[in-house]
N, C-alpha and C. Protein backbone atom coordinates (compact mmCIF):
# COMPACT_ATOMS: atom_id res chain seq x y z
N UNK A 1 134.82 109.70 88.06
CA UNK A 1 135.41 109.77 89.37
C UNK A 1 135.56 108.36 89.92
N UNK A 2 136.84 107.68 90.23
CA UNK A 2 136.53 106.83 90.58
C UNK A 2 136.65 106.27 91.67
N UNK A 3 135.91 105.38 92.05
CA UNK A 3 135.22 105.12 93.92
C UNK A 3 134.72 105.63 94.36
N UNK A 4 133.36 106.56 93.48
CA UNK A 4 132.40 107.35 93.96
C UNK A 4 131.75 107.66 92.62
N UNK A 5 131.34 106.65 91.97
CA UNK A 5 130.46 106.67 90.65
C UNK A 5 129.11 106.86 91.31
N UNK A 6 128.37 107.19 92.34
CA UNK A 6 127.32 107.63 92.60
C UNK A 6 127.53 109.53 92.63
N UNK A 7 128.13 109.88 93.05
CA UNK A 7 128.29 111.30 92.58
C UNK A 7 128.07 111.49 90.77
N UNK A 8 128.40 110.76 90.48
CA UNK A 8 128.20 111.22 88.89
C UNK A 8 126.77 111.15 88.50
N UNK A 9 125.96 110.79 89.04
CA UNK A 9 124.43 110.08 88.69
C UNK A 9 123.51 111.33 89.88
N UNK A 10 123.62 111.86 91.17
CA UNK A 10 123.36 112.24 92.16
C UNK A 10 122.38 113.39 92.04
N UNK A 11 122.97 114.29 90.88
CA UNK A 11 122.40 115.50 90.46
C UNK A 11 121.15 115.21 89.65
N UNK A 12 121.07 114.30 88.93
CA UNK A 12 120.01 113.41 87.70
C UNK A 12 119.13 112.88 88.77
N UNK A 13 119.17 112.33 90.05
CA UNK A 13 117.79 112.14 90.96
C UNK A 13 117.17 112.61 91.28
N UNK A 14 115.64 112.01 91.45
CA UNK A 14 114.40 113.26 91.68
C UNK A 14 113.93 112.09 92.81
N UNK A 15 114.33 112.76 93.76
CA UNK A 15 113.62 111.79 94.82
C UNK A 15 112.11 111.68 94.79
N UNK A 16 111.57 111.14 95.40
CA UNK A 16 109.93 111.61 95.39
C UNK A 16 109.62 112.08 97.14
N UNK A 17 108.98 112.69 97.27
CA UNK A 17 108.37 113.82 98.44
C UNK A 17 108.36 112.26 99.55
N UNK A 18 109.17 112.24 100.87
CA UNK A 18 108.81 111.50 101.51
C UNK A 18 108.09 111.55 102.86
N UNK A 19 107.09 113.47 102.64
CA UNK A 19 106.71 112.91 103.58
C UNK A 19 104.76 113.49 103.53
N UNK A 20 104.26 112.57 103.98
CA UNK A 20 102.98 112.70 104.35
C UNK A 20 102.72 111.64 102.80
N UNK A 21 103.28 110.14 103.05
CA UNK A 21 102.41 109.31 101.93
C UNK A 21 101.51 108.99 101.21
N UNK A 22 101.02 108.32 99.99
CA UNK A 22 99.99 107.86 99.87
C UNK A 22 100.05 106.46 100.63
N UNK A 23 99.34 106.16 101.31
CA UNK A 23 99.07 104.59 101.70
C UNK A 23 97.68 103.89 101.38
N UNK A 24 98.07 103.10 100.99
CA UNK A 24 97.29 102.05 100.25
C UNK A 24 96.89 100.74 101.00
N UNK A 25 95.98 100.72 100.83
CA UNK A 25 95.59 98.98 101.48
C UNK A 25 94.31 98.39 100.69
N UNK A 26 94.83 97.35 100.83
CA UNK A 26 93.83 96.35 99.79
C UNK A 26 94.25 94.82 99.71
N UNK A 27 93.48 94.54 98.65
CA UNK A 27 94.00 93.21 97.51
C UNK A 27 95.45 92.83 97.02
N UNK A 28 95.63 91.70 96.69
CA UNK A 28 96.52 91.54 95.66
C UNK A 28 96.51 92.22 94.60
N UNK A 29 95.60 92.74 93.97
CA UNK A 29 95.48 93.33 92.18
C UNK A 29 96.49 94.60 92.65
N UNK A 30 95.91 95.55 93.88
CA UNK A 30 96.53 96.56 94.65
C UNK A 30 97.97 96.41 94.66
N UNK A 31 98.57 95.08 95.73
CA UNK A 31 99.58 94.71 95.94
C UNK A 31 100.97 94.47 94.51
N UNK A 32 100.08 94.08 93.23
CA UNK A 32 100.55 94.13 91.77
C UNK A 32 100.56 92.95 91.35
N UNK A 33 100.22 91.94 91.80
CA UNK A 33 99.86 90.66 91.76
C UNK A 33 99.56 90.67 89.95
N UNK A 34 98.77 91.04 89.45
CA UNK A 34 98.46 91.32 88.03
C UNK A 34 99.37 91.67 87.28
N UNK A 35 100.25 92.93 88.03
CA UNK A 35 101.19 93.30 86.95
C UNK A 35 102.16 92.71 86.22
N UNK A 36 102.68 93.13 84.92
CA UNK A 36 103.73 92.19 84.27
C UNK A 36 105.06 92.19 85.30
N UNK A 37 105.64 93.19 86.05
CA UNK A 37 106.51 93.73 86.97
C UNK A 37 106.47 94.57 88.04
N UNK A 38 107.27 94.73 88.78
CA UNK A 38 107.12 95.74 90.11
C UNK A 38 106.49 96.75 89.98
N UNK A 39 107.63 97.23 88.94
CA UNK A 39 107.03 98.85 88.58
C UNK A 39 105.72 99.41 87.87
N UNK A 40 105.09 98.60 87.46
CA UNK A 40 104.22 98.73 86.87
C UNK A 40 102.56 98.29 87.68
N UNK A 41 102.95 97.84 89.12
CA UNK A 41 102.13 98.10 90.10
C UNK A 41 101.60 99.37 90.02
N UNK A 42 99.99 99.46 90.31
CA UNK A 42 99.04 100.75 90.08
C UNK A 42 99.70 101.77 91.03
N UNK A 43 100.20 101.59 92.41
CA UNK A 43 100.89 101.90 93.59
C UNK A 43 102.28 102.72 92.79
N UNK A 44 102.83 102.22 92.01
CA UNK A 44 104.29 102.09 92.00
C UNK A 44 103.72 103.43 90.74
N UNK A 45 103.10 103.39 90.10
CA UNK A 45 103.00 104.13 88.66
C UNK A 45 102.40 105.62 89.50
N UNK A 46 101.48 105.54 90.35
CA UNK A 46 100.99 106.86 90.96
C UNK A 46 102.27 107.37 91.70
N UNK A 47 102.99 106.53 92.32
CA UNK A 47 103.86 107.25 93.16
C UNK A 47 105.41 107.84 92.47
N UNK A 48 105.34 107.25 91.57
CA UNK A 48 106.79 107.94 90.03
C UNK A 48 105.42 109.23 89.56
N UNK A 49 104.61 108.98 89.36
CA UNK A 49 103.60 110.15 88.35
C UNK A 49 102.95 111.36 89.29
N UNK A 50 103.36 111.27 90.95
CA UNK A 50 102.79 112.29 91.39
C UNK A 50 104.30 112.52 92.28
N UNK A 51 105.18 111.93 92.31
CA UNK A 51 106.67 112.09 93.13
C UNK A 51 106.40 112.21 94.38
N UNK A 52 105.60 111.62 94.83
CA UNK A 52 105.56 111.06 96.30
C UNK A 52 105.76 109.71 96.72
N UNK A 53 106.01 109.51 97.67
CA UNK A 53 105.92 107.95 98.19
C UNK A 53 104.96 107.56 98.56
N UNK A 54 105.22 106.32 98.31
CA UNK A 54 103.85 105.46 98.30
C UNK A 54 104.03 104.20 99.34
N UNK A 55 102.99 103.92 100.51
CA UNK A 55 103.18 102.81 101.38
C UNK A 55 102.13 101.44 100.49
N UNK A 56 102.59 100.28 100.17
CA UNK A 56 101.51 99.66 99.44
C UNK A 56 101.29 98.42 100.55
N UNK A 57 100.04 98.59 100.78
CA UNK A 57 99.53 97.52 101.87
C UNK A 57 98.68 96.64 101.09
N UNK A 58 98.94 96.18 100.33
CA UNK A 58 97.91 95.17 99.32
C UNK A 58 98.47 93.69 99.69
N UNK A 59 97.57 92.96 100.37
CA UNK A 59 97.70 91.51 100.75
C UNK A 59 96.86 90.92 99.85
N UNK A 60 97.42 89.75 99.71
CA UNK A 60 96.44 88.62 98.35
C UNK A 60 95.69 87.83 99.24
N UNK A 61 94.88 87.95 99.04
CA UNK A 61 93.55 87.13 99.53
C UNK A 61 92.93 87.56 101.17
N UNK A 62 93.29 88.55 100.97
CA UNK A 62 93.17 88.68 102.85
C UNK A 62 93.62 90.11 103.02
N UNK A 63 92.91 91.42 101.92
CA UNK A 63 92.58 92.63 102.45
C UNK A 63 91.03 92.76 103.22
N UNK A 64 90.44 92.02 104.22
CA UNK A 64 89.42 92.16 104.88
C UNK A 64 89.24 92.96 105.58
N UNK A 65 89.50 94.17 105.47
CA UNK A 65 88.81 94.85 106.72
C UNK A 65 89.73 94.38 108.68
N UNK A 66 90.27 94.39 108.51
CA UNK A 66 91.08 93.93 109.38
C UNK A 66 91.68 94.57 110.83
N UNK A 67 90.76 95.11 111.75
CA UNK A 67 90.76 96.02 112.72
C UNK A 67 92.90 96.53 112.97
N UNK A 68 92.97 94.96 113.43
CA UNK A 68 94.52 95.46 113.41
C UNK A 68 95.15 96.02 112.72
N UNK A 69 95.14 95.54 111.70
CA UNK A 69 95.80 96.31 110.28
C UNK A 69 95.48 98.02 110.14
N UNK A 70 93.85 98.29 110.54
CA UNK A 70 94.07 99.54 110.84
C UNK A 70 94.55 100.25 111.94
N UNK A 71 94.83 99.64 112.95
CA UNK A 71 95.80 100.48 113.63
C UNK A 71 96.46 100.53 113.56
N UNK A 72 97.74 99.93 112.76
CA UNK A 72 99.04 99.97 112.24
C UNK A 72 98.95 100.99 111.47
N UNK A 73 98.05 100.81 109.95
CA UNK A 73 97.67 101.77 108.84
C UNK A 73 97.70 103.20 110.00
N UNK A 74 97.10 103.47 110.81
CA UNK A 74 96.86 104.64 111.21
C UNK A 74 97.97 105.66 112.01
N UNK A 75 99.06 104.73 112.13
CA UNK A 75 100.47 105.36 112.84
C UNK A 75 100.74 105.61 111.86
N UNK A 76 100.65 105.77 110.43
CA UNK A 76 101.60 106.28 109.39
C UNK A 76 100.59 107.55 109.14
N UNK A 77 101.16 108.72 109.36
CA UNK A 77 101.05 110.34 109.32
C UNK A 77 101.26 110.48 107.70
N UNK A 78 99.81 109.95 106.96
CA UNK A 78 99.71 109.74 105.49
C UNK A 78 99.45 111.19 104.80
N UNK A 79 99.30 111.03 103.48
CA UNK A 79 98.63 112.66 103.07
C UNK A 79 97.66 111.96 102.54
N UNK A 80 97.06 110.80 101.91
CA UNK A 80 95.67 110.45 101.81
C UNK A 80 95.79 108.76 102.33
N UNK A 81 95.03 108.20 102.54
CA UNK A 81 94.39 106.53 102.55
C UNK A 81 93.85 106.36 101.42
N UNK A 82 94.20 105.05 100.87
CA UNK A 82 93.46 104.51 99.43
C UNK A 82 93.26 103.55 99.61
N UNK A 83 92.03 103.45 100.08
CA UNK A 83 91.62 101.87 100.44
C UNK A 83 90.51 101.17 99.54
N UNK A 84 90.99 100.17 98.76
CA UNK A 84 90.78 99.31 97.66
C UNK A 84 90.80 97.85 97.90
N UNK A 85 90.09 97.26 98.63
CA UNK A 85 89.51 96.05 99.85
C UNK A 85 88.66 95.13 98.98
N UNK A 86 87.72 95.96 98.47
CA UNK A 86 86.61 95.53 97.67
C UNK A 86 86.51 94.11 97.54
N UNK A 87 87.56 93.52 96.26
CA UNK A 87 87.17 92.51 95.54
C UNK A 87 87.80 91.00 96.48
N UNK A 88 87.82 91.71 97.93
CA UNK A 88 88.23 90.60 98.91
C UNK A 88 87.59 90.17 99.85
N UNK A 89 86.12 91.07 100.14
CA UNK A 89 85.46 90.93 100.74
C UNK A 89 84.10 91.02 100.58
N UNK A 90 82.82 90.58 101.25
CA UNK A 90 81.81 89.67 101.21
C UNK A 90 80.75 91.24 101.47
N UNK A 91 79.74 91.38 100.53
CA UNK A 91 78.22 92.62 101.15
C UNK A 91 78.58 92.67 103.38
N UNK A 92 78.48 90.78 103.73
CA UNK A 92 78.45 91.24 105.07
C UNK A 92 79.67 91.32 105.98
N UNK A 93 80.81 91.59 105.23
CA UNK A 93 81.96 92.20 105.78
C UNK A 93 81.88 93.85 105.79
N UNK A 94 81.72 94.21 104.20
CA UNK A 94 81.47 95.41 104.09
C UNK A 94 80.16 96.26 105.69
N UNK A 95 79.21 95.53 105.53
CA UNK A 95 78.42 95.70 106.40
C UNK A 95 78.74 95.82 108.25
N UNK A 96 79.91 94.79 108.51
CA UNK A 96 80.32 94.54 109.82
C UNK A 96 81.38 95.28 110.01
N UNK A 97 82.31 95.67 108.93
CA UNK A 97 83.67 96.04 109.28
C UNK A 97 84.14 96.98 108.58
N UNK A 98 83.56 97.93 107.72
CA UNK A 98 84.06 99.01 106.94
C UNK A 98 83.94 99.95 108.35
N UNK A 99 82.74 100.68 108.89
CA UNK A 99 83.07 101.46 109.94
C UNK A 99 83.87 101.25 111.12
N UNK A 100 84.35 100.14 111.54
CA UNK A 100 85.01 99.88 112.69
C UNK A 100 86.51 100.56 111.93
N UNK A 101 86.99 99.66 110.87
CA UNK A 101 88.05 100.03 110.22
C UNK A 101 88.23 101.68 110.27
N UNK A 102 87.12 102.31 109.44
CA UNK A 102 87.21 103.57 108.66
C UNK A 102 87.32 104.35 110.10
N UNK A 103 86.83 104.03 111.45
CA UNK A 103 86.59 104.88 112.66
C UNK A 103 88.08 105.03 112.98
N UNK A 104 88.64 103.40 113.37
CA UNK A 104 90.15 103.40 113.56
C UNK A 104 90.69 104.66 112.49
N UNK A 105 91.07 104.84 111.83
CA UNK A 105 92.05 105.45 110.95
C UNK A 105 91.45 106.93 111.30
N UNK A 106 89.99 107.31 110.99
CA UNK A 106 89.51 108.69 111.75
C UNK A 106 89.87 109.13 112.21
N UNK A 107 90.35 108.62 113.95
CA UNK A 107 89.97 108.66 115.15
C UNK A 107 91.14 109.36 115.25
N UNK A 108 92.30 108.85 114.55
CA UNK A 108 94.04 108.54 114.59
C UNK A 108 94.20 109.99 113.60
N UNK A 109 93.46 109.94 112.33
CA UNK A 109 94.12 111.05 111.58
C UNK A 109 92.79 111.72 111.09
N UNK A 110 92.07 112.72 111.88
CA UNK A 110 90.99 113.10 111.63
C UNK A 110 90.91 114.22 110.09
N UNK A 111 91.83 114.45 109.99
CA UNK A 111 92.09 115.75 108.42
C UNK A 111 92.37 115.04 107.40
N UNK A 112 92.62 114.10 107.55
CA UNK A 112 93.15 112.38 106.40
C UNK A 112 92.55 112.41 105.45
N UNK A 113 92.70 112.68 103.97
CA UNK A 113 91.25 112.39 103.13
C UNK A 113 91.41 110.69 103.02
N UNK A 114 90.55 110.07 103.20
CA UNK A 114 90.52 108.56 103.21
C UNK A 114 89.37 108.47 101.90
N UNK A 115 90.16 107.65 100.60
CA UNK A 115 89.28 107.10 99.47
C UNK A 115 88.77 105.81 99.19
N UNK A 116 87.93 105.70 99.12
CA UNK A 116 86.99 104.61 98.97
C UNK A 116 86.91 104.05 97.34
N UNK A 117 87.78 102.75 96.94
CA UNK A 117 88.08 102.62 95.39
C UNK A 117 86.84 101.48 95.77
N UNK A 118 86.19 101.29 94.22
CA UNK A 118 85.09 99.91 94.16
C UNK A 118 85.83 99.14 93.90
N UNK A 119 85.14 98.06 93.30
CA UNK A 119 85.69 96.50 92.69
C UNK A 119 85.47 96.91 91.61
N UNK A 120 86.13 96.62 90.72
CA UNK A 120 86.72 97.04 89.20
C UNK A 120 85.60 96.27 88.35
N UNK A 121 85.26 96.35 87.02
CA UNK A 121 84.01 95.85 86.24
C UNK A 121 84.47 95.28 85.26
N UNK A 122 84.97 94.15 85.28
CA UNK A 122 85.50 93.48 83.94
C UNK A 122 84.36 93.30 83.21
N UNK A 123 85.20 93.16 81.91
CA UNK A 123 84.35 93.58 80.62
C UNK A 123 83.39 91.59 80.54
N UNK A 124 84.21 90.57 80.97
CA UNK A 124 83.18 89.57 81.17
C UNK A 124 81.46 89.93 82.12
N UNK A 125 81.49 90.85 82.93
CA UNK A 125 80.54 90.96 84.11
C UNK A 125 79.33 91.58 82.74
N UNK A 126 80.25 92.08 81.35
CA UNK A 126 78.63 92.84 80.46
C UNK A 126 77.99 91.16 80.05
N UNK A 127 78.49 90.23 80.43
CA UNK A 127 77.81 89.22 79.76
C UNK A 127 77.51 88.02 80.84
N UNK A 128 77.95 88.16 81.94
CA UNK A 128 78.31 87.43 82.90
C UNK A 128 77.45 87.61 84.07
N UNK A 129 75.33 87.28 84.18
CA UNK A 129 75.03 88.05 85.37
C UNK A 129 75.49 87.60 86.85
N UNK A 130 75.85 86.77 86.69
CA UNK A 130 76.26 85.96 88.47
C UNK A 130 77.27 87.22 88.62
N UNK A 131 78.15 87.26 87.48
CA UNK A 131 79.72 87.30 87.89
C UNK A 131 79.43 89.44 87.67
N UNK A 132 78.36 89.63 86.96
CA UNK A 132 78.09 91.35 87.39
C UNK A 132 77.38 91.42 88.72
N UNK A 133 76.75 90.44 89.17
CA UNK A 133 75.78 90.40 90.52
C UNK A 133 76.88 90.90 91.85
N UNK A 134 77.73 90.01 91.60
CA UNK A 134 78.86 89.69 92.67
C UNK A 134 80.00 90.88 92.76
N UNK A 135 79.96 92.08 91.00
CA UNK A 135 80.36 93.45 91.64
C UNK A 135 79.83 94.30 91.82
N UNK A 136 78.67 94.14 91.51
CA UNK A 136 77.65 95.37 91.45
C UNK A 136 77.00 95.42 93.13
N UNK A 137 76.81 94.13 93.83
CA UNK A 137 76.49 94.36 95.49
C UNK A 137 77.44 94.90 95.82
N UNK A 138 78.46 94.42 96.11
CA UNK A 138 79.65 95.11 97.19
C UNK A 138 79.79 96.41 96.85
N UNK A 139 80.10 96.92 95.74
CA UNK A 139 80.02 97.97 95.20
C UNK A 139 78.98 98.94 95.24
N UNK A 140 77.68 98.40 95.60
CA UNK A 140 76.73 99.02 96.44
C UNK A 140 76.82 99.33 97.40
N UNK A 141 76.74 98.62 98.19
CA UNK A 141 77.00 98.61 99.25
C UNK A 141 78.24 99.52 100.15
N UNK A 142 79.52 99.66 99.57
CA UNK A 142 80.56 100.40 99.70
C UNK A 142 80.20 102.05 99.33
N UNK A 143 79.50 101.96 98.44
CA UNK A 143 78.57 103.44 98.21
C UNK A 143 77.88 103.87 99.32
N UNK A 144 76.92 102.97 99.54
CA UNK A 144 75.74 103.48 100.34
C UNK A 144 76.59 103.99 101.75
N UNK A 145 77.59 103.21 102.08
CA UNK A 145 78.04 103.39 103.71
C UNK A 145 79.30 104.79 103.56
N UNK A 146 79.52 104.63 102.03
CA UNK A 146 80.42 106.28 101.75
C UNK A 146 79.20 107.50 101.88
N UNK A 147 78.17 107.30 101.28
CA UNK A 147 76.93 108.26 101.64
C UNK A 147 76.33 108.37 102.76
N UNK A 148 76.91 107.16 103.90
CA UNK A 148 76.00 107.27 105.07
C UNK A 148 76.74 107.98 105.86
N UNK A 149 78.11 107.90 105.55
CA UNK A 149 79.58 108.66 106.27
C UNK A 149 79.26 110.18 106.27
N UNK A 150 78.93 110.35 105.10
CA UNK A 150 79.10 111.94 104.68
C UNK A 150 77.83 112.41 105.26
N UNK A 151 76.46 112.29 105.09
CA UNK A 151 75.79 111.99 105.80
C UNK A 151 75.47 112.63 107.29
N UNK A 152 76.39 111.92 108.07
CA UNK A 152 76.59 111.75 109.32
C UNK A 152 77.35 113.08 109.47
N UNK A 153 77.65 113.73 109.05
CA UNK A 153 78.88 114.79 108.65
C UNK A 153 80.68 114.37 108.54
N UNK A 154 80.68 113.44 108.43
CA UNK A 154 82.21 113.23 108.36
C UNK A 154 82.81 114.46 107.13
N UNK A 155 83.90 114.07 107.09
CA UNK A 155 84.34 115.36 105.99
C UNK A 155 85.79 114.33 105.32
N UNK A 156 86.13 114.65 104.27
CA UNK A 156 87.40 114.37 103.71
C UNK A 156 87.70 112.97 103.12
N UNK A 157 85.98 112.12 102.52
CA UNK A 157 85.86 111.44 102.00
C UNK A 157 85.83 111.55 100.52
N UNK A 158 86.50 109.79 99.83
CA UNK A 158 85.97 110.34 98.42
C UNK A 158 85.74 108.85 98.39
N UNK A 159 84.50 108.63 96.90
CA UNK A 159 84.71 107.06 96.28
C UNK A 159 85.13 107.52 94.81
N UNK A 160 85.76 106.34 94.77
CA UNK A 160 86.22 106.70 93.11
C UNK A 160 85.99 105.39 92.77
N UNK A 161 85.50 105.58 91.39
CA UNK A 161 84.82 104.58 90.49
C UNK A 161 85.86 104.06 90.18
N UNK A 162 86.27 102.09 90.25
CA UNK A 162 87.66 101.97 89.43
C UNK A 162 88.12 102.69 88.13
N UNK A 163 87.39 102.48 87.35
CA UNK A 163 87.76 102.97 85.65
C UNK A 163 88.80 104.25 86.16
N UNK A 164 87.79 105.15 86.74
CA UNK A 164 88.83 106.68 87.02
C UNK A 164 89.71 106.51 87.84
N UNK A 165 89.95 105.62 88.45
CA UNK A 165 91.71 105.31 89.58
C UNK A 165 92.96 105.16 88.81
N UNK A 166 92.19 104.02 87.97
CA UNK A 166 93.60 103.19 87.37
C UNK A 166 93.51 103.31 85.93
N UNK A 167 92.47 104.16 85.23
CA UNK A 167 92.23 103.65 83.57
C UNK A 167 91.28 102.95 82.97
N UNK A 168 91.39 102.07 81.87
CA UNK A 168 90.47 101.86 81.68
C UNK A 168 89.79 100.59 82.23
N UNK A 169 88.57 100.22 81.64
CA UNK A 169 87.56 99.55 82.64
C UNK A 169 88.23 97.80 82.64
N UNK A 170 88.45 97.37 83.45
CA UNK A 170 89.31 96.04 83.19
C UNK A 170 90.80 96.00 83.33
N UNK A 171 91.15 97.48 83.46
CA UNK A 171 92.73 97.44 83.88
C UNK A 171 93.25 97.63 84.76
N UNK A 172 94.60 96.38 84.99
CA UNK A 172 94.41 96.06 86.42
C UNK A 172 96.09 97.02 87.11
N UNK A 173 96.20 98.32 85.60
CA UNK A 173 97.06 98.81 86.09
C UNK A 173 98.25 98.48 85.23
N UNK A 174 98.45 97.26 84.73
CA UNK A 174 99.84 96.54 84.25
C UNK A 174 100.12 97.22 82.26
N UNK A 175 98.99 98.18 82.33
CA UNK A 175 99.15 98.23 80.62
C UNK A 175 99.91 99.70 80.35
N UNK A 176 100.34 100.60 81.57
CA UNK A 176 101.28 101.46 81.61
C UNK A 176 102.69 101.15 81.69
């Protein structure tokens, strides 16, 4: 047809579900910073493999916990939060600013399941104790305050161990 070669292609699209997102916030690794290409962002591969859309809030060097940022995050009427922060921030960030954050987004979308991803375990950290020290706290720590949540009775939490998010242990997503 010609001057309307998008009709020929139109029927072959599978949009993905646009509404009630996954949104994501985090890191660069998040953002795809790692990946060989766009598409192959951890973000980009869940949201083709479950046909929903995906909001990707992954900043490089500066997913901290960031009060503002969650109130922005919290105007988007998501179907889950995937918040994957971890490997950007410090035991006493986690400590000062995971509940202020996690309350914001609550407060805003109380039925929200909001997930709690760790810092990922590269295969250097089996030989590396500084460099296992430095994921194994935060990663504590991000536990203990997911157990103190639930706890408290919150409801519609999860943590997920990296390995089970993205694959295997060290992948930063880019090998799909």
């Amino acid at each position: 047809m010609p001057g309307n070669t998008g009709a020929l292609f139109a029927h072959c699209l599978s949009y993905p579900v646009r509404g009630h997102p996954i949104v994501f916030y985090g890191t660069s690794i998040l953002q795809g910073g790692c990946s060989s290409r766009p598409g192959m962002a951890r973000t980009n591969i869940l949201s083709r493999r479950l046909n929903r859309e995906a909001i990707n809030l992954g900043f490089g060097s500066n997913g901290q916990l960031d009060c503002g940022i969650a109130h922005l995050t919290a105007e988007v009427d998501a179907g889950v939060f995937v918040l994957d922060f971890v490997p950007n921030v410090t035991v006493e960030q986690i400590e000062t600013k995971l509940v202020p954050f996690y309350r914001i987004l609550r407060d805003r979308r109380p039925d929200t399941p909001i997930v709690f991803v760790e810092d990922p375990v590269f295969p250097h950290t089996f030989f590396d104790v500084q460099a296992a020290a430095s994921v194994r706290r935060p990663n504590a720590a991000l536990a203990e305050h997911c157990r103190r949540l639930r706890e408290s009775g919150e409801r519609n939490i999860y943590y997920s161990l990296r390995c089970a998010f993205c694959g295997a242990v060290g992948d930063h997503g880019s090998r799909r």
